[in-house]
Protein backbone atom coordinates (compact mmCIF):
# COMPACT_ATOMS: atom_id res chain seq x y z
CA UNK A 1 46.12 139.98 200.60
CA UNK A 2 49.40 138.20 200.72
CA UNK A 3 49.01 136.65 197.11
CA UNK A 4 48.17 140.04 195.88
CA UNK A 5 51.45 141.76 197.44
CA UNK A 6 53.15 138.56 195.77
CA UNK A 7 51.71 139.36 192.86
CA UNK A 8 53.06 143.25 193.07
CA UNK A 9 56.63 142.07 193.72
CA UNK A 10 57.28 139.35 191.12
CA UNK A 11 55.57 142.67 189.18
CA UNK A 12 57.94 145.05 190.65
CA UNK A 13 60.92 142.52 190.06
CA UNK A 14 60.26 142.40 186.69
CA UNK A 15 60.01 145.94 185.92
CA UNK A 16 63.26 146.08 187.55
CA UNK A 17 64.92 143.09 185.19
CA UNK A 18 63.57 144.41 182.13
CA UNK A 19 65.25 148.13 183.17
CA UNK A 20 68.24 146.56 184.13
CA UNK A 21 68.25 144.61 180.84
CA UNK A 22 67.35 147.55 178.67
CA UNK A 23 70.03 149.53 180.19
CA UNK A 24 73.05 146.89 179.73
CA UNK A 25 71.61 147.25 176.00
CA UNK A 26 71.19 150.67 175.94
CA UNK A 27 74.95 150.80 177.30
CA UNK A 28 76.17 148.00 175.20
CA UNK A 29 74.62 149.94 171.92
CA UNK A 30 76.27 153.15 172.75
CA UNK A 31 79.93 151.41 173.50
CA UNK A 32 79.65 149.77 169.56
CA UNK A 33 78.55 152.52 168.44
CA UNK A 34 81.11 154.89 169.96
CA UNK A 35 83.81 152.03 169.19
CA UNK A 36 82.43 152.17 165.33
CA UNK A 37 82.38 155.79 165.79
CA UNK A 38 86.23 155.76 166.71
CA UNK A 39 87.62 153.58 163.87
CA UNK A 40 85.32 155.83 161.14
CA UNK A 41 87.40 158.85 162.41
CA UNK A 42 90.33 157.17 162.33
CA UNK A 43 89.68 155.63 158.58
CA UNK A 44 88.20 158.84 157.22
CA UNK A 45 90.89 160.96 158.57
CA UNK A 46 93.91 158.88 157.73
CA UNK A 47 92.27 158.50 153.63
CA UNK A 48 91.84 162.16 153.72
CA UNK A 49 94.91 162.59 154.96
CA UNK A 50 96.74 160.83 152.64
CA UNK A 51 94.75 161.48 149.63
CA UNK A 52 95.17 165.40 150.17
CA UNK A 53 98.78 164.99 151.17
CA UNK A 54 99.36 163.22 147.54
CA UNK A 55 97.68 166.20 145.97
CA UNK A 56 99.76 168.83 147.91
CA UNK A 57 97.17 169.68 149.67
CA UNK A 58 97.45 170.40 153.72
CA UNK A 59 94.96 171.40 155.60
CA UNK A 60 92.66 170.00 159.13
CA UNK A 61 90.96 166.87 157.86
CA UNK A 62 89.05 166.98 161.02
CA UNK A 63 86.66 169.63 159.62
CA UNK A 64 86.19 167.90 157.06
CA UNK A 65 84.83 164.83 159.38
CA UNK A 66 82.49 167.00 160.98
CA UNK A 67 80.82 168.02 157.56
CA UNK A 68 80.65 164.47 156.75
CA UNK A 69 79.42 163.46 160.01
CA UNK A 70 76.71 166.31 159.42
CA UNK A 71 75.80 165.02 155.58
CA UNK A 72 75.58 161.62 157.25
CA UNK A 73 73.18 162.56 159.63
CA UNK A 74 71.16 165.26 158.19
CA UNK A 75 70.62 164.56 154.79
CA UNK A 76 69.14 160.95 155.34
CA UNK A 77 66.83 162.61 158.23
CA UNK A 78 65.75 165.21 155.57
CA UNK A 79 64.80 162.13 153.02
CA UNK A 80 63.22 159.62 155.65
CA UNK A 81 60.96 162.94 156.60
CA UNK A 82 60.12 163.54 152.66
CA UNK A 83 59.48 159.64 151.73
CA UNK A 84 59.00 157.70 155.19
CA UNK A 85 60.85 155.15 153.71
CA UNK A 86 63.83 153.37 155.42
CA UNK A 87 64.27 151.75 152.46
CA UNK A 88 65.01 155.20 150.67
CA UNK A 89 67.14 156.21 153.75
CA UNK A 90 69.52 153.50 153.86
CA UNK A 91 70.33 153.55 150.17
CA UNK A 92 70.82 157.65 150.89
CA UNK A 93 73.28 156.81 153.78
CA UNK A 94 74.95 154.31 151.87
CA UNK A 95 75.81 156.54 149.20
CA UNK A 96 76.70 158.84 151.16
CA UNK A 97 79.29 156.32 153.08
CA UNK A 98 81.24 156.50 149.76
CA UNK A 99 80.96 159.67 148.37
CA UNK A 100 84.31 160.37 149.85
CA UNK A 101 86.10 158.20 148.17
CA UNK A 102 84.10 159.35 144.26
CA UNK A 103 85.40 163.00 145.76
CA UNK A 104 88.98 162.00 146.32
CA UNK A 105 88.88 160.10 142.84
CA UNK A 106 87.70 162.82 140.65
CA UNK A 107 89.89 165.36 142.40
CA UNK A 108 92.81 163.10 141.08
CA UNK A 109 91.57 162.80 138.00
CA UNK A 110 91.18 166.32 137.74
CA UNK A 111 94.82 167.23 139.02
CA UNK A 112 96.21 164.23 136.38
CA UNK A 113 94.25 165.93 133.31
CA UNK A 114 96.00 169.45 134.24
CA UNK A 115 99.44 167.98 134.63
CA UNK A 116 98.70 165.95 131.16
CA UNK A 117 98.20 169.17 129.99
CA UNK A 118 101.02 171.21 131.20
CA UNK A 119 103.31 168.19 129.26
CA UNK A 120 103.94 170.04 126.25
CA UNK A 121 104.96 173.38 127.57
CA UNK A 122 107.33 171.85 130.49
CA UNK A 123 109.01 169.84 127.95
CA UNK A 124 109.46 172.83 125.98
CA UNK A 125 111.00 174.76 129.08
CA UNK A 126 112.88 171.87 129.36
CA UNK A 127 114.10 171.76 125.57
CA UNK A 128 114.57 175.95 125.71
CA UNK A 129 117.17 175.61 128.54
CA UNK A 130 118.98 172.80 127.31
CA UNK A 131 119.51 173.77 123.90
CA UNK A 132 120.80 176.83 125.84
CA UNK A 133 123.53 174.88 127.53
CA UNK A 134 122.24 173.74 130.77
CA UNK A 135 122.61 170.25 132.67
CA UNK A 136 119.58 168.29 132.98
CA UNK A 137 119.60 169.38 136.91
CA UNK A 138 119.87 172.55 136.00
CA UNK A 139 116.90 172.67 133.43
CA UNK A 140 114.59 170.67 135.72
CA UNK A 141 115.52 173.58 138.52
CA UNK A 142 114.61 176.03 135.99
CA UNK A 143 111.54 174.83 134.94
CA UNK A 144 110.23 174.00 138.53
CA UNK A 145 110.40 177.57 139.37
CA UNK A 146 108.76 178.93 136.28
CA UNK A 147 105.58 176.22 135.55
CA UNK A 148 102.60 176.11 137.19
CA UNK A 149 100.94 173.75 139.26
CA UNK A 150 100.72 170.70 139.34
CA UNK A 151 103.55 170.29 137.44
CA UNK A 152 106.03 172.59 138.97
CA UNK A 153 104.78 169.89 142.23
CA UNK A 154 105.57 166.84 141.06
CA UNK A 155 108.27 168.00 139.09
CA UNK A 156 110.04 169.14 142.45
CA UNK A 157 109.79 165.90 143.87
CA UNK A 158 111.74 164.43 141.11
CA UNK A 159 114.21 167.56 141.70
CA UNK A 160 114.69 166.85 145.67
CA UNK A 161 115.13 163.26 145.05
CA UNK A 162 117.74 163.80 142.64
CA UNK A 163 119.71 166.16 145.06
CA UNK A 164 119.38 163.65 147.59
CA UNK A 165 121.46 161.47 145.05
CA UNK A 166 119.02 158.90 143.35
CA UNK A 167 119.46 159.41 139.71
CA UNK A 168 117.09 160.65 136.72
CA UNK A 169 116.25 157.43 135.78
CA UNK A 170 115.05 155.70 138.80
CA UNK A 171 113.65 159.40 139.67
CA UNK A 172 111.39 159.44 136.77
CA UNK A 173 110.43 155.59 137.45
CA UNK A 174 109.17 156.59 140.65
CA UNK A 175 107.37 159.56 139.05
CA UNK A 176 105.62 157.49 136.90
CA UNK A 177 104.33 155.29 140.01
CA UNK A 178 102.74 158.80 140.88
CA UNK A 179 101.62 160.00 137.69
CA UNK A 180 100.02 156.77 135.80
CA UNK A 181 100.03 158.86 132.76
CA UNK A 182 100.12 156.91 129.22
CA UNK A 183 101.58 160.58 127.83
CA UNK A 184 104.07 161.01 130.54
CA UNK A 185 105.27 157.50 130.78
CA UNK A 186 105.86 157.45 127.20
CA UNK A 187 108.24 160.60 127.76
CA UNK A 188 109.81 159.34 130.69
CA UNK A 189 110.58 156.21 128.38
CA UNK A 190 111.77 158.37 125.54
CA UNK A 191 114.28 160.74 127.91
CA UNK A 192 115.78 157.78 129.63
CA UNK A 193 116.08 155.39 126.25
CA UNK A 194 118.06 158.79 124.68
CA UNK A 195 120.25 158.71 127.38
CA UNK A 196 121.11 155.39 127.47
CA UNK A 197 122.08 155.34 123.45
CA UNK A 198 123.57 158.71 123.85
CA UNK A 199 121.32 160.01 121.39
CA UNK A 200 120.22 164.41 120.64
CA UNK A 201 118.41 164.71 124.10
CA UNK A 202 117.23 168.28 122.89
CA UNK A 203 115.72 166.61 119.75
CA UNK A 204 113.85 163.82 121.38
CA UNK A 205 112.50 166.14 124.21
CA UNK A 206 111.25 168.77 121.69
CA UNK A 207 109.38 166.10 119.51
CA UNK A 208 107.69 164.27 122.48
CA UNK A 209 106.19 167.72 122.89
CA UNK A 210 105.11 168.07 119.67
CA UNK A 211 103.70 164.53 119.77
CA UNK A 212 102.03 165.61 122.85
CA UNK A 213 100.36 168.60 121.86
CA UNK A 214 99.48 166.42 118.58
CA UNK A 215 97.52 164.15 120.66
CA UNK A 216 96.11 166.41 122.81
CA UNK A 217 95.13 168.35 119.93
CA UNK A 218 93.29 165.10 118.76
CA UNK A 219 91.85 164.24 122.47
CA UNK A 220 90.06 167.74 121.88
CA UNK A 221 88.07 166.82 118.50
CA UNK A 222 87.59 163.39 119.87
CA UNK A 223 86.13 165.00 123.25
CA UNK A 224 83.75 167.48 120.88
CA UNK A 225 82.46 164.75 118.77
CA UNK A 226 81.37 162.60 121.65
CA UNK A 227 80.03 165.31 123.76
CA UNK A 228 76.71 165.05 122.73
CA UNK A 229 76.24 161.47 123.10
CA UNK A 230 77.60 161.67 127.12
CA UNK A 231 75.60 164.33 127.05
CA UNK A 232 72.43 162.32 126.61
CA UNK A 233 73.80 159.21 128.37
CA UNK A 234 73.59 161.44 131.62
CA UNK A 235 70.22 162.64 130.81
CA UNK A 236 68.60 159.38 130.51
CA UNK A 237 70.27 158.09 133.02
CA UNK A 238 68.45 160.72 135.44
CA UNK A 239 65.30 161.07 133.99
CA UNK A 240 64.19 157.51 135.99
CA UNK A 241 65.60 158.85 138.90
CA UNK A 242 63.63 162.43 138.55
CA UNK A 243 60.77 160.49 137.52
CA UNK A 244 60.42 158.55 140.54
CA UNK A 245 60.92 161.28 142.96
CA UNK A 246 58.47 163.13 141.08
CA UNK A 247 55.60 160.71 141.11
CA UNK A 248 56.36 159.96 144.68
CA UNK A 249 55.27 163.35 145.64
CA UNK A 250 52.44 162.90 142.95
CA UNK A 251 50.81 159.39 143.68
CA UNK A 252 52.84 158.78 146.92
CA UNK A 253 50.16 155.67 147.57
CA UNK A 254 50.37 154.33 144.36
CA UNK A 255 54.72 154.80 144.39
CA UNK A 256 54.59 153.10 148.46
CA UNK A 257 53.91 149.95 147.03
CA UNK A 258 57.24 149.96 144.75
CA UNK A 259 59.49 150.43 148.01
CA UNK A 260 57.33 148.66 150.53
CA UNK A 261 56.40 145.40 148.63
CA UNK A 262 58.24 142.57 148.15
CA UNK A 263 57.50 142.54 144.39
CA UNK A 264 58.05 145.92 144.05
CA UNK A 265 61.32 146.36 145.56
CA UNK A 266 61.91 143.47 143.04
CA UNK A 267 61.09 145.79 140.27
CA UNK A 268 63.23 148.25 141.80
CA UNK A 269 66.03 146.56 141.54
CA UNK A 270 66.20 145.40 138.40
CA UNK A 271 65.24 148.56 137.10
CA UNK A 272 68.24 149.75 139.44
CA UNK A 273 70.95 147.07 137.76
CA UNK A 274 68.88 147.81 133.95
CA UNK A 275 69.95 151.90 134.96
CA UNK A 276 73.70 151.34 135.93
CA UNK A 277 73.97 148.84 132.79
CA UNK A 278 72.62 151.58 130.54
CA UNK A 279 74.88 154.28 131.74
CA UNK A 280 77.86 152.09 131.31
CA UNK A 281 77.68 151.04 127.73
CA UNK A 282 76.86 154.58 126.76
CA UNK A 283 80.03 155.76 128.45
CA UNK A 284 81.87 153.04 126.91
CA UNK A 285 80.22 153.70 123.24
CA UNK A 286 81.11 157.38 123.68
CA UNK A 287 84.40 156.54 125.51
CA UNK A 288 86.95 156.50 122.59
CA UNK A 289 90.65 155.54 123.25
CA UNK A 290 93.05 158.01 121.71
């Protein structure tokens, strides 16, 4: 009798440890992951934050955690419940992870091909009002109120800092910093050079826009003629991926073995490095620098 009750409290005493013990992990877990949680915010708020502020756009970047925290949570639930595969899932969240930053990148890219171009007609402007006897401030005031965005933007940067005394020169160098532009950097260099020599401002403005619409002219043929070939880059470059996820729903036995074996997962990555290889020399074949 008294071996069995010793029996039922070293039992009861390690119930008891292994509670206590899977608590202090349970708690431990939580304070990481709240702790991980905390800095995330923090990161994805203060890129966001930045990025949008650079792009003159202001709005509550905390709405736009909570969609991400959503994506991040949802969308890799809704895949591990299609495919049972963790394998699947954590490449999902991983992409996911930096999809912000491929957002924030082509939104950029985006705002930097519209100010390239607005070049033409804001030098123009620019041209119009001093051939009609206006200072450079004067012109740059002029045409900040009248062009669109993005220029009129950036363009009133420049304008502010050269009220607040810092000249056209170094104003324009810190545009460029801004606005790594091969088109605009070769104006900026053309304005300030014909200042320095003392040479027809008017002149050299008006011909840098008709170089620029030249070239952008050119861009526009070049873009046409290699459409085709991106065009089927992208399409090939799918077709594995639509493939897979096809046949996965098809033969989902047969497809297991591909993300569950150790050979297969193998296969699935070179086939993974042979895909992003592919992609990139056909962007770089059709990718022709004007």
């Amino acid at each position: 009798m008294i071996g069995g009750l010793t029996d039922i409290g070293t039992l009861a005493a390690v119930v008891v440890l292994v509670f206590v013990t899977a608590m202090c992990l349970a708690m431990a877990v939580t304070r990481e992951a709240g702790d991980f949680m905390s800095f995330y915010r923090r990161k994805f708020t203060s890129n966001a934050n930045q990025e949008l502020a650079e792009m003159f756009i202001f709005m509550d970047t905390s709405q736009l955690f909570m969609i991400n925290m959503a994506a991040l949570v949802l969308i890799p639930m809704g895949v591990h419940w299609l495919f049972q595969l963790w394998v699947i899932t954590a490449g999902v969240f991983v992409v996911l992870l930096i999809v912000p930053g491929g957002i924030w990148a082509r939104m950029r890219k985006k705002r930097l091909a519209k100010f390239e171009e607005q070049l033409p007609d804001i030098f123009m402007m620019l041209a119009s009002s001093l051939q009609a006897g206006a200072s450079m401030n004067m012109a740059l005031s002029d045409m900040v109120k009248q062009a669109p965005a993005p220029a009129n933007q950036e363009f009133g940067l420049l304008v502010k800092r050269m009220q607040l005394g810092v000249t056209l020169e170094d104003s324009l160098i810190e545009l460029e910093k801004r606005l790594p532009l091969q088109s605009f950097i070769m104006a900026s260099s053309a304005i300030r050079i014909s200042r320095e020599v003392g040479g027809n401002l008017v002149e050299t403005i008006q011909s840098m826009a008709e170089t620029l619409r030249r070239k952008k002219t050119m861009e526009g043929k070049i873009d046409s003629l290699t459409a085709q070939g991106r065009a089927q880059g992208t399409f090939m470059a799918m077709l594995p991926i639509a493939l897979a996820v096809l046949l996965s729903f098809l033969e989902p036995e047969a497809m297991r073995k591909l993300y569950t074996t150790r050979e297969g997962l193998m296969v699935l990555a070179v086939m993974v490095f042979m895909q992003i290889m592919g992609f990139t020399f056909i962007r770089k074949i059709t990718s022709i620098d004007s």
